[in-house]
Protein backbone atom coordinates (compact mmCIF):
# COMPACT_ATOMS: atom_id res chain seq x y z
CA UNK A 1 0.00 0.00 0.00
CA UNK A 2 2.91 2.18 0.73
CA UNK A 3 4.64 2.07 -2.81
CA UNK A 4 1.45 2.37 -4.61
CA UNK A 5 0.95 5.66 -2.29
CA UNK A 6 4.14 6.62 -3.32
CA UNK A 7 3.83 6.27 -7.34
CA UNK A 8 0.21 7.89 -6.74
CA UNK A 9 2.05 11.03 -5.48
CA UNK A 10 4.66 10.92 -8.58
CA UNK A 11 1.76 11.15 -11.49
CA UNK A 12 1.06 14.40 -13.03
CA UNK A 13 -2.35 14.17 -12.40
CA UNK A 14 -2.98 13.50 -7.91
CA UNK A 15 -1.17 17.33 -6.93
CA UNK A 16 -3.41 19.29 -9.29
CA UNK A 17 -6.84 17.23 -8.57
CA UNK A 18 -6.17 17.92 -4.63
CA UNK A 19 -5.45 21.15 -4.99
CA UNK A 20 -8.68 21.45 -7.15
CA UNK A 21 -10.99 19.82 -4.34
CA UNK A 22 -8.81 21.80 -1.49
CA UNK A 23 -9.85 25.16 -3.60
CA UNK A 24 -13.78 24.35 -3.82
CA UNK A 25 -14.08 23.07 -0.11
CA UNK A 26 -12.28 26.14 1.14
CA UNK A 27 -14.48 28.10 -1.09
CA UNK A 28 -17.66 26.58 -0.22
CA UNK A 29 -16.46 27.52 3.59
CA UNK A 30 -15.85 30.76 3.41
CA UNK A 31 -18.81 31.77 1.45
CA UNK A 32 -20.69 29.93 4.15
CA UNK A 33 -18.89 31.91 6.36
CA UNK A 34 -19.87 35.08 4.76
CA UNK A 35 -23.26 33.99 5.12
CA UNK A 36 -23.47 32.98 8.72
CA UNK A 37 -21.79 36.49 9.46
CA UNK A 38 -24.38 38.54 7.30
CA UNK A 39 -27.89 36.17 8.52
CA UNK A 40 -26.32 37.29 12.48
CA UNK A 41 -25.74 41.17 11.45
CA UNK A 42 -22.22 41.05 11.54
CA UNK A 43 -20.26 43.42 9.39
CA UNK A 44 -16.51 43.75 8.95
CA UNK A 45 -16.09 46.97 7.43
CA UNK A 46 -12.79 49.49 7.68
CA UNK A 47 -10.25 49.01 5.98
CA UNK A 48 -9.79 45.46 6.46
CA UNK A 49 -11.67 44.20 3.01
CA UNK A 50 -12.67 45.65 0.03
CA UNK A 51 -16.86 46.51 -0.82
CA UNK A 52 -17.18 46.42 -4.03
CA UNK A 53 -20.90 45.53 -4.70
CA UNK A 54 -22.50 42.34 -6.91
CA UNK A 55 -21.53 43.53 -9.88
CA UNK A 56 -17.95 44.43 -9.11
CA UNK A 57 -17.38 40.86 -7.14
CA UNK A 58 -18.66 39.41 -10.35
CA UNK A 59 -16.50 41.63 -12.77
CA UNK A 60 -13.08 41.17 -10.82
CA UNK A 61 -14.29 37.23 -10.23
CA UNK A 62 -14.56 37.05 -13.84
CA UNK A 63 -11.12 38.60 -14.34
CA UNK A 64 -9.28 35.88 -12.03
CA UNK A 65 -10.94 32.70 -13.19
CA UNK A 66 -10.27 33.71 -16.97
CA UNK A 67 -7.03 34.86 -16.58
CA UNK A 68 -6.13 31.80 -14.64
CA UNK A 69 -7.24 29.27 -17.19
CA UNK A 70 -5.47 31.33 -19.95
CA UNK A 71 -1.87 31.17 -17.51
CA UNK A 72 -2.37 27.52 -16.69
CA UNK A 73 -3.30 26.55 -20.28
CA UNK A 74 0.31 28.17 -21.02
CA UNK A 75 2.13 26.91 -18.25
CA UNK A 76 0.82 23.63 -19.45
CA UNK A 77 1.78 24.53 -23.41
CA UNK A 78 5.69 25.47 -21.52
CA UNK A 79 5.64 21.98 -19.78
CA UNK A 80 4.72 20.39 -22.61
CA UNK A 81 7.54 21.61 -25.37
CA UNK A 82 9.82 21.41 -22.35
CA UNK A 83 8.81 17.09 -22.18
CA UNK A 84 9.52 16.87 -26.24
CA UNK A 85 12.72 18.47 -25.98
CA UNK A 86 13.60 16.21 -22.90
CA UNK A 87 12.38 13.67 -24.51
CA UNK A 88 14.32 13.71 -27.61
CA UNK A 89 17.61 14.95 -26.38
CA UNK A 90 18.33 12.90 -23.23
CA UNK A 91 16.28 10.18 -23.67
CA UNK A 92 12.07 9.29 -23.61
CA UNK A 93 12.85 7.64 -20.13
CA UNK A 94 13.12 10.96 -18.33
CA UNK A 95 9.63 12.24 -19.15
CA UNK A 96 8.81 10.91 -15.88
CA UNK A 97 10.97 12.47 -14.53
CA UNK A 98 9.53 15.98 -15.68
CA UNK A 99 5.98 14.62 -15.21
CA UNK A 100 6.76 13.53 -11.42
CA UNK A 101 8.19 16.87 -10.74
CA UNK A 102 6.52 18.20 -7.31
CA UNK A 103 7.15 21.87 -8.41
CA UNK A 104 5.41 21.91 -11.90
CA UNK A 105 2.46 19.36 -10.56
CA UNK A 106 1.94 22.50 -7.53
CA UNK A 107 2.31 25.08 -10.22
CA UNK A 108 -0.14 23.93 -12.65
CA UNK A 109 -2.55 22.79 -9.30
CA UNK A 110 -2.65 26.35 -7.79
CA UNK A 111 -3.42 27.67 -11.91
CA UNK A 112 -6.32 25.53 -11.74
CA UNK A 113 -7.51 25.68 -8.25
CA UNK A 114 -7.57 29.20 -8.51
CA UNK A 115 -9.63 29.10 -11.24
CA UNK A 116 -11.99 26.56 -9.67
CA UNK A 117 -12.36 28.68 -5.96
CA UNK A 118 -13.17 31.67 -8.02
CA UNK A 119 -16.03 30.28 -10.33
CA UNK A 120 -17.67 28.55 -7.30
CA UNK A 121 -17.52 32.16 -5.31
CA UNK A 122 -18.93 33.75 -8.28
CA UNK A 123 -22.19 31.14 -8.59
CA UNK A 124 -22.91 32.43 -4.56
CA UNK A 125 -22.94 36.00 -5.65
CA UNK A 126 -26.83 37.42 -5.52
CA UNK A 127 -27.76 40.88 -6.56
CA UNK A 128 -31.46 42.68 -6.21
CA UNK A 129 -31.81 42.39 -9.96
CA UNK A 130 -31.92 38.69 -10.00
CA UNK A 131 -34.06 37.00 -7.31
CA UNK A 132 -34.57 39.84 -4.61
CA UNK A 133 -32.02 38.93 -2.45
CA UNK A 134 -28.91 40.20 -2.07
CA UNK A 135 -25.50 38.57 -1.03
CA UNK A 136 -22.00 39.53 -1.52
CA UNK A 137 -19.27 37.10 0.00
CA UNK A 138 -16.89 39.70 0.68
CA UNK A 139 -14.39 37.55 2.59
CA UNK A 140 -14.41 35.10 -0.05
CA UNK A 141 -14.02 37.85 -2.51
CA UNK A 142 -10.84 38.99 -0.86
CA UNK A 143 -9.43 35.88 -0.29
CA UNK A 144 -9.72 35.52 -4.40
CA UNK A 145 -7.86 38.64 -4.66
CA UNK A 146 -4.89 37.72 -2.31
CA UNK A 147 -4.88 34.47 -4.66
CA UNK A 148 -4.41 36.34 -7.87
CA UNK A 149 -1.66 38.06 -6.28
CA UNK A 150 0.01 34.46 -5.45
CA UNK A 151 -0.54 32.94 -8.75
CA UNK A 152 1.62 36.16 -10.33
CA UNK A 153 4.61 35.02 -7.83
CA UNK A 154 4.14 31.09 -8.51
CA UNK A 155 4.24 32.20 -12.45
CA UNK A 156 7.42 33.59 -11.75
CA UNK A 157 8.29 30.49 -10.30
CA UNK A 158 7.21 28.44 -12.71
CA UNK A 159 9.21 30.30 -15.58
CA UNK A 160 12.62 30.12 -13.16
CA UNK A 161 11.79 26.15 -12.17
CA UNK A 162 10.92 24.91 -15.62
CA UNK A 163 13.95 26.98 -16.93
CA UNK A 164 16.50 25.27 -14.51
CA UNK A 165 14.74 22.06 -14.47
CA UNK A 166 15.93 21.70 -18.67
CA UNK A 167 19.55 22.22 -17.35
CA UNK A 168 21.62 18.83 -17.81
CA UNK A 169 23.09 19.24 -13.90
CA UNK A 170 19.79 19.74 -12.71
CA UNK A 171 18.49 16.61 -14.86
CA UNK A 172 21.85 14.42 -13.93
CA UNK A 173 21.26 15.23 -10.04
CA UNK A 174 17.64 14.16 -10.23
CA UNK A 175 18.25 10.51 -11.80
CA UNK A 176 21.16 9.97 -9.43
CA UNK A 177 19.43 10.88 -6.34
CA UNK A 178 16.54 8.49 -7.92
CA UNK A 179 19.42 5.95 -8.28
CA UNK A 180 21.09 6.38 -4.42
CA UNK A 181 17.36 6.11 -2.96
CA UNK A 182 17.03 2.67 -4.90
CA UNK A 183 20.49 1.65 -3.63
CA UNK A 184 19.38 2.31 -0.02
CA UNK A 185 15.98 0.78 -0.80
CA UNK A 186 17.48 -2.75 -2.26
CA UNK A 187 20.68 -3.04 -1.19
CA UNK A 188 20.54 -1.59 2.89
CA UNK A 189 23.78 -1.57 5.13
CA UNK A 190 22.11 -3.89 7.16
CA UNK A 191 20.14 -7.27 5.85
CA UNK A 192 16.26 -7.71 7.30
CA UNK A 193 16.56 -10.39 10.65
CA UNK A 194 14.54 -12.79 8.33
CA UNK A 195 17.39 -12.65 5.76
CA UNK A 196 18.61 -16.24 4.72
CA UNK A 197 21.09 -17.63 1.58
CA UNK A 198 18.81 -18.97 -1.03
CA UNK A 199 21.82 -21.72 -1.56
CA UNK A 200 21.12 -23.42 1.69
CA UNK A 201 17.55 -23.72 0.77
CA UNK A 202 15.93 -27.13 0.24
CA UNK A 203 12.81 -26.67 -1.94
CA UNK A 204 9.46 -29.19 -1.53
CA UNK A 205 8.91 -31.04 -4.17
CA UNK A 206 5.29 -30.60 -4.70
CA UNK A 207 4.64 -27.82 -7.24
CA UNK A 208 1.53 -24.82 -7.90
CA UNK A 209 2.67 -22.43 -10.94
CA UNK A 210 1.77 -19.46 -10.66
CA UNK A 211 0.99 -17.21 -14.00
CA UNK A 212 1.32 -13.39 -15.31
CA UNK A 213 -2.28 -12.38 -15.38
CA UNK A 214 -1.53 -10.49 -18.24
CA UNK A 215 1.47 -8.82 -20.28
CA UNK A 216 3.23 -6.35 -19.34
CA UNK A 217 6.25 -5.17 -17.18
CA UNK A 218 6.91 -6.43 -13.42
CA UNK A 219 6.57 -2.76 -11.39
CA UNK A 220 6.81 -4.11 -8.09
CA UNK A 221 6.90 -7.47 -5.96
CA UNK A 222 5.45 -6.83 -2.16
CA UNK A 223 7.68 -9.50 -0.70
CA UNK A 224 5.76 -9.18 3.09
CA UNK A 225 2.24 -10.29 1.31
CA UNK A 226 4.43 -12.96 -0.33
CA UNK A 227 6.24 -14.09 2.37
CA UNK A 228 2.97 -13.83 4.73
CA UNK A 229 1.01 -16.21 2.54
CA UNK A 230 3.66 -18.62 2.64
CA UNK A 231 3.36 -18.77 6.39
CA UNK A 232 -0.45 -18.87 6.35
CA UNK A 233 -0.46 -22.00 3.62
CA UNK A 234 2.92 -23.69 4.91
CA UNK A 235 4.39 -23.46 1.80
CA UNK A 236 7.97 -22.02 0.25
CA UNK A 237 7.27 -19.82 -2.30
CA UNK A 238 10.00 -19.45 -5.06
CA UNK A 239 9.63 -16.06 -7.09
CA UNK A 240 10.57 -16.06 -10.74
CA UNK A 241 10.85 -12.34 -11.58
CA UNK A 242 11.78 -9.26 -10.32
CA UNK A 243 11.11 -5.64 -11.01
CA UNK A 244 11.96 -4.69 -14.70
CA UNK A 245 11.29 -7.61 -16.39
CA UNK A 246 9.00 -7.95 -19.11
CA UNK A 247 6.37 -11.07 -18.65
CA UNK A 248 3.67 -11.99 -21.42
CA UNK A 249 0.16 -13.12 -20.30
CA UNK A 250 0.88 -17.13 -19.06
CA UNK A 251 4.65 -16.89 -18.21
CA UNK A 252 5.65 -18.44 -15.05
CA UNK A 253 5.80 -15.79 -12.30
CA UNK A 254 6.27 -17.59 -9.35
CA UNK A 255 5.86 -20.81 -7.73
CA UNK A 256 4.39 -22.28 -4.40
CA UNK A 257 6.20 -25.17 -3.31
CA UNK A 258 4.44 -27.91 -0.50
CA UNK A 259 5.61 -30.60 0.73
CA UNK A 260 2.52 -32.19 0.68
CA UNK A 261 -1.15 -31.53 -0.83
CA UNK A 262 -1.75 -29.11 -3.77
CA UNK A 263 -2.17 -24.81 -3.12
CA UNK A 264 -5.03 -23.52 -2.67
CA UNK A 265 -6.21 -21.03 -4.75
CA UNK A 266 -6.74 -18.18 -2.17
CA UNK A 267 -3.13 -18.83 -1.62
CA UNK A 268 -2.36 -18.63 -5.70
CA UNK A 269 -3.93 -15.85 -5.72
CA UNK A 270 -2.93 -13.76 -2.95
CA UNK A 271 0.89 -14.44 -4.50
CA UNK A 272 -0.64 -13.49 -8.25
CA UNK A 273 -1.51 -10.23 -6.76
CA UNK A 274 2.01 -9.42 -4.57
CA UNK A 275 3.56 -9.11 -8.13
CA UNK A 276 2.27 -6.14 -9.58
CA UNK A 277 2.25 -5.85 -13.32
CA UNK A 278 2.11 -2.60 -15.80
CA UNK A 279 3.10 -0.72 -18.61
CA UNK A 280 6.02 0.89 -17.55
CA UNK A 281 9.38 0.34 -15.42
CA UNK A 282 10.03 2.59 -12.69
CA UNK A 283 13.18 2.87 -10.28
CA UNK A 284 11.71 2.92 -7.25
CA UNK A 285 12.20 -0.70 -6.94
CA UNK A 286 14.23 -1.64 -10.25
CA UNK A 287 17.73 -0.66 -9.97
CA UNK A 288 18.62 -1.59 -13.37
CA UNK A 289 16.17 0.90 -14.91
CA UNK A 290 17.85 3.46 -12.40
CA UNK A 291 21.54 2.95 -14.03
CA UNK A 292 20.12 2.78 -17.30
CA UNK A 293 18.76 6.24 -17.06
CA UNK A 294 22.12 7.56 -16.62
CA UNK A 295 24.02 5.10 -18.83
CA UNK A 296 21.08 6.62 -21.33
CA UNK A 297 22.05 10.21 -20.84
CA UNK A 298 25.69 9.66 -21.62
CA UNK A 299 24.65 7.77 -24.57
CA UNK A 300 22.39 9.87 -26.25
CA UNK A 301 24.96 12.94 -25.25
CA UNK A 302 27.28 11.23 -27.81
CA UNK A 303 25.00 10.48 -30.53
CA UNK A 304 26.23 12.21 -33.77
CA UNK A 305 23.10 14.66 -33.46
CA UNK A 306 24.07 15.77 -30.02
CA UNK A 307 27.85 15.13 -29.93
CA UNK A 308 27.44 16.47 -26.38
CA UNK A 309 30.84 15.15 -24.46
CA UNK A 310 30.55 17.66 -21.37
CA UNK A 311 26.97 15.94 -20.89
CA UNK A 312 28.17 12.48 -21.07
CA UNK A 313 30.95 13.18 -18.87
CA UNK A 314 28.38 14.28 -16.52
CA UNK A 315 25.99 11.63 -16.25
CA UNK A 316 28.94 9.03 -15.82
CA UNK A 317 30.30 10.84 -12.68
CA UNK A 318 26.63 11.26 -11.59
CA UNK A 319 26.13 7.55 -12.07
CA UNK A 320 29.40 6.83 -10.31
CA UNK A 321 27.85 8.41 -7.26
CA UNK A 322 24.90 5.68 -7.02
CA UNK A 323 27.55 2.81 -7.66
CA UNK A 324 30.04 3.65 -5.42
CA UNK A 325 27.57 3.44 -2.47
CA UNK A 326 25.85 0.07 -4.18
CA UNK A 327 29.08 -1.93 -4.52
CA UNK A 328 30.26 -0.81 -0.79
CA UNK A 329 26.93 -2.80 0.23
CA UNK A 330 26.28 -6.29 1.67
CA UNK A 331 24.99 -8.12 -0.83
CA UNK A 332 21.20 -8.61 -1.13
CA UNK A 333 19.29 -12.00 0.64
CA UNK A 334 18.42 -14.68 -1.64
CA UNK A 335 15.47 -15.90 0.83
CA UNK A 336 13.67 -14.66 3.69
CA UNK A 337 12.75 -16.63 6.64
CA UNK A 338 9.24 -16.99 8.62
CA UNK A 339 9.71 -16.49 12.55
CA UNK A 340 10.58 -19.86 13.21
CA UNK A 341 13.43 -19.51 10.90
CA UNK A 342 11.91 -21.46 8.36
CA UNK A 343 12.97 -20.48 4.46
CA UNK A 344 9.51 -19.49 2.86
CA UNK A 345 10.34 -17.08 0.39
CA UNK A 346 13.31 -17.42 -2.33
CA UNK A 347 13.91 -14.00 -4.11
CA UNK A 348 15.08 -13.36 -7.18
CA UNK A 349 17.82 -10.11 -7.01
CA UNK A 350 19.95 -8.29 -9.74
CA UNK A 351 23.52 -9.28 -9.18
CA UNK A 352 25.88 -6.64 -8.76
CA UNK A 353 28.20 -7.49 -11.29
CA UNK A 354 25.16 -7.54 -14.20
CA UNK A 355 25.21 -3.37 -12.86
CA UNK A 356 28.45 -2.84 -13.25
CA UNK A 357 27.98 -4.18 -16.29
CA UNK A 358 25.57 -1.92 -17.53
CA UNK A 359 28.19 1.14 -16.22
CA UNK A 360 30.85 0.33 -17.83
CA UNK A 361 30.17 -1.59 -20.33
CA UNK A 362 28.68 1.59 -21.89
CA UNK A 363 31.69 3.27 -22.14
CA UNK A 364 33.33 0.97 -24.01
CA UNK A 365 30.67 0.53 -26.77
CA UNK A 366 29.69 4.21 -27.12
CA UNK A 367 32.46 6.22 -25.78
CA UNK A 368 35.25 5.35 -28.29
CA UNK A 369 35.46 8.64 -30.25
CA UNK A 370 36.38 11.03 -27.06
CA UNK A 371 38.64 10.79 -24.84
CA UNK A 372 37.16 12.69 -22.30
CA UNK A 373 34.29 10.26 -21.65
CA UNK A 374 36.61 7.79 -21.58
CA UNK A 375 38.90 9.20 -18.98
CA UNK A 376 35.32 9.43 -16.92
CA UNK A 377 34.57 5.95 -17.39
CA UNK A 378 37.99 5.05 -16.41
CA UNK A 379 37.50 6.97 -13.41
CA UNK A 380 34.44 5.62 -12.09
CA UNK A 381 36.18 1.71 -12.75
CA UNK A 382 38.28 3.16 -9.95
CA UNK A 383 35.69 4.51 -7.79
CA UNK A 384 34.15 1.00 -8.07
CA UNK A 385 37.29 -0.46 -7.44
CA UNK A 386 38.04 1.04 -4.24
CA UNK A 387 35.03 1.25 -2.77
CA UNK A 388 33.81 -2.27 -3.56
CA UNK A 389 33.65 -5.28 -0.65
CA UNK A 390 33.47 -8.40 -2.79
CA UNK A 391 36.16 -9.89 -4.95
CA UNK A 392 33.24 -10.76 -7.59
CA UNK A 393 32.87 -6.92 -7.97
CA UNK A 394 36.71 -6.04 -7.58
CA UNK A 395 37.15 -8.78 -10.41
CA UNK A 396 34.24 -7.23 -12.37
CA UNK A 397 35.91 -3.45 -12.73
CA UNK A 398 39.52 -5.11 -13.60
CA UNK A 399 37.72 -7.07 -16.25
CA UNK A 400 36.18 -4.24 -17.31
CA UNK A 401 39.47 -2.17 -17.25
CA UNK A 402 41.04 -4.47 -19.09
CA UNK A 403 38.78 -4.77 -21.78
CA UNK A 404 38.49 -0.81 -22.01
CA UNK A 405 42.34 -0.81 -22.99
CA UNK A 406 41.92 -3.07 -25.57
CA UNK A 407 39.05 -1.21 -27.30
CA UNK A 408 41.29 1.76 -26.43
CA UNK A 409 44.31 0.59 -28.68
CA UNK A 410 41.91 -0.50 -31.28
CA UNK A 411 39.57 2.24 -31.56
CA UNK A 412 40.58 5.76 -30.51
CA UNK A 413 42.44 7.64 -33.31
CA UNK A 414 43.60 10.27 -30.93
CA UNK A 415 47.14 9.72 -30.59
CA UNK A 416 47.38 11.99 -27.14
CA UNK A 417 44.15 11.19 -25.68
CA UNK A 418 44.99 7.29 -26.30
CA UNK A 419 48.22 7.58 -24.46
CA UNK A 420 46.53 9.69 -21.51
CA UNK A 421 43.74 6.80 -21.42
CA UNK A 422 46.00 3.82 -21.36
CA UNK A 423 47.71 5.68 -18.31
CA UNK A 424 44.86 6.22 -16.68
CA UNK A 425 44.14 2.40 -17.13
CA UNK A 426 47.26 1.37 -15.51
CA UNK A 427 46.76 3.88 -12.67
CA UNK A 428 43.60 2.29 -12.06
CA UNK A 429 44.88 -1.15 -12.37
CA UNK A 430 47.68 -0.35 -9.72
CA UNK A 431 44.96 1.02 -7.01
CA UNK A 432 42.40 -1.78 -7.46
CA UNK A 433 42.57 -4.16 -4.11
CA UNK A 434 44.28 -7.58 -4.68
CA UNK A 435 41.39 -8.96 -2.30
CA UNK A 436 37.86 -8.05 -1.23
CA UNK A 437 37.36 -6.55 2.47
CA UNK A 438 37.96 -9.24 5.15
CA UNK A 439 34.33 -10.76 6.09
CA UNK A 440 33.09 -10.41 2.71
CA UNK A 441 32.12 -12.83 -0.05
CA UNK A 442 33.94 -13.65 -2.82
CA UNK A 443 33.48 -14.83 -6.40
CA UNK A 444 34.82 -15.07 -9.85
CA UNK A 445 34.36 -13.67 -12.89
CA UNK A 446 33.95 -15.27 -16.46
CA UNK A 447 35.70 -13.49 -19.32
């Protein structure tokens, strides 16, 4: 319930639609209030509010809720060019990024509420002309006023935040704090006490498959519900996906392994639903798509239409922020147990080394023609390298290192830069550990 509350706060739509409702309750308040004050003969006059009469309520009414719509149907135009040219310079993935923005959702949801509190105010307004009675919600009338006056400082927000928010930094720092909250999210200092090795688990034999509902990509897997229907049906249940992957409609998802009897199919069920299933990957829980929106950045910077070095260079040291802390981690648990210590859960988790992978690995298909992204990748190989605790990963970056000289000698036609990367490389080489930090695990790498 948590996550989903989450990714409800990050579409474009949830800021704006409770600002809207926030605008007409407050409105429907304080004309009410306005009401009790005039049926009880109680005036607030001076110099405290403006008295303008029915017809001027209505006229400057009229003004706010028209100009309004016009400002917010333009801030909306803005936001929109701003998402194509996102879009097609650093990559279609960071539209969400853009359209999860707390600033413009709050710009665009004042624009609108505003208009909203001042067309309900204006239906409350009575004059003698129309039905004999007469009512003028003068507090609600002011409080319209001081509103207009906001919505000219948030427009003048809006044309700063939406001009910054373009800006590669700005765009670089987003994805990599997206990145280090995933890192902290999936890969914590310290394991959960139910945390178990999914090697020393010995599976039931009896198996229930259990299916992808329909097609799509795996958003989210709620582990707890998992792990709690297990307990309930006595059953280990082995997971088969994780977030990111794409399923089709019938593809095995998970299984529910007994040692006796068959499922039943409450307890199917209630594991069909802990894997959640849509249209779209987001990094909340899938730390691949988080490094791939960085490794995208610097990819797209170098395509022959952007030829954007500076930008690349960029986005690797921002991504070398997020992997530095994720290879410094424990790594994730395989299984997780019940309170009787009891394995009832097997997880399926993205290896580190596939992620450093997807780092470097980028920089060596991509990067070729400049040296200066080069020197960046080589740079964040040594970041890894030194702050990594396993020898799989320590292993991982000198492979890596190694393979970047090669493509170094073979590809780049810059005499100088060459050189200054192949020295780099050696540097590197020299500084990467000969072991992994006492305590932790180790592993091997296939070349």
């Amino acid at each position: 319930m948590r996550r989903r509350w989450v990714r409800l706060q990050g579409t474009f739509w949830f800021v704006p639609a409770v600002l809207g409702v926030v605008a007409v309750v407050l409105a429907q308040l304080l004309v009410a209030l306005d009401r009790w004050l005039l049926d009880r003969g109680i005036g607030i006059g001076g110099s405290l509010l403006y008295h303008v009469g029915a017809s001027g309520s209505r006229d400057i009414l009229g003004a706010i809720g028209g100009s309004m719509l016009g400002v917010a149907a333009t801030s909306f135009s803005i936001t929109i060019s701003v998402l194509a040219t996102a879009s097609s310079t650093y990559g279609p993935r960071l539209v969400r990024n853009f359209m999860a923005d707390r600033g413009n959702q709050v710009v665009l949801g004042i624009f609108g509420a505003t208009f909203l509190y001042a067309l309900m105010v204006l239906r409350s307004i009575r004059s003698l002309d129309s039905d004999g009675d007469v009512f003028i919600p003068d507090i609600a009338v002011n409080v319209a006023v001081l509103l207009a006056v906001l919505d000219v400082g948030v427009l003048v927000y809006f044309i700063h935040h939406i001009a910054q928010s373009i800006q590669v930094a700005t765009l670089s720092s987003r994805v990599r704090d997206e990145l280090s909250a995933a890192v902290d999210e999936l890969y914590p200092t310290e394991p959960p006490a139910d945390a178990a090795s999914d090697s020393e688990v010995t599976l039931p034999d009896h198996v229930d498959t259990v299916r992808a509902p329909r097609s799509g990509v795996v958003v989210d897997v709620d582990e707890d519900a998992a792990l709690s229907s297990a307990v309930d049906a006595d059953a280990v249940v082995v997971l088969l996906c994780r977030p990111g992957e794409h399923v089709i409609e019938g593809d095995a998802i998970a299984e529910s392994r007994r040692w006796s009897g068959s499922a039943s199919a409450s307890h199917l069920r209630e594991i069909e639903s802990a894997v959640e299933i849509g249209d779209e990957r987001t990094p909340q829980h899938d730390i691949e798509f988080a490094v791939e929106q960085l490794a995208e950045m610097a990819v797209r910077a170098l395509s022959s239409g952007t030829n954007d070095p500076y930008t690349a260079r960029n986005a690797l040291d921002d991504l070398s922020v997020g992997m530095a802390t994720l290879v410094g981690r424990p790594p994730p648990c395989g299984a997780r147990t019940d309170d009787a210590g009891t394995v009832r859960i097997v997880l399926r988790r993205v290896p580190v080394v596939d992620l450093i992978d997807h780092a470097l690995g980028a920089v060596r298909i991509y990067a070729m023609a400049s040296p200066m992204v080069v020197a960046a990748g080589i740079r964040m190989a040594e970041r890894l390298g030194a702050a990594a605790t396993a020898t799989a990963s320590i292993d991982r970056v000198r492979y890596h290192l190694d393979l970047l000289d090669e493509a170094c000698r073979r590809e780049m036609t810059d005499p100088a830069g060459r050189a200054s990367c192949l020295d780099q490389i050696d540097r590197a080489r020299e500084r990467l550990p000969t072991v992994a930090v006492s305590g932790s695990p180790s592993g091997t790498v296939e070349s």
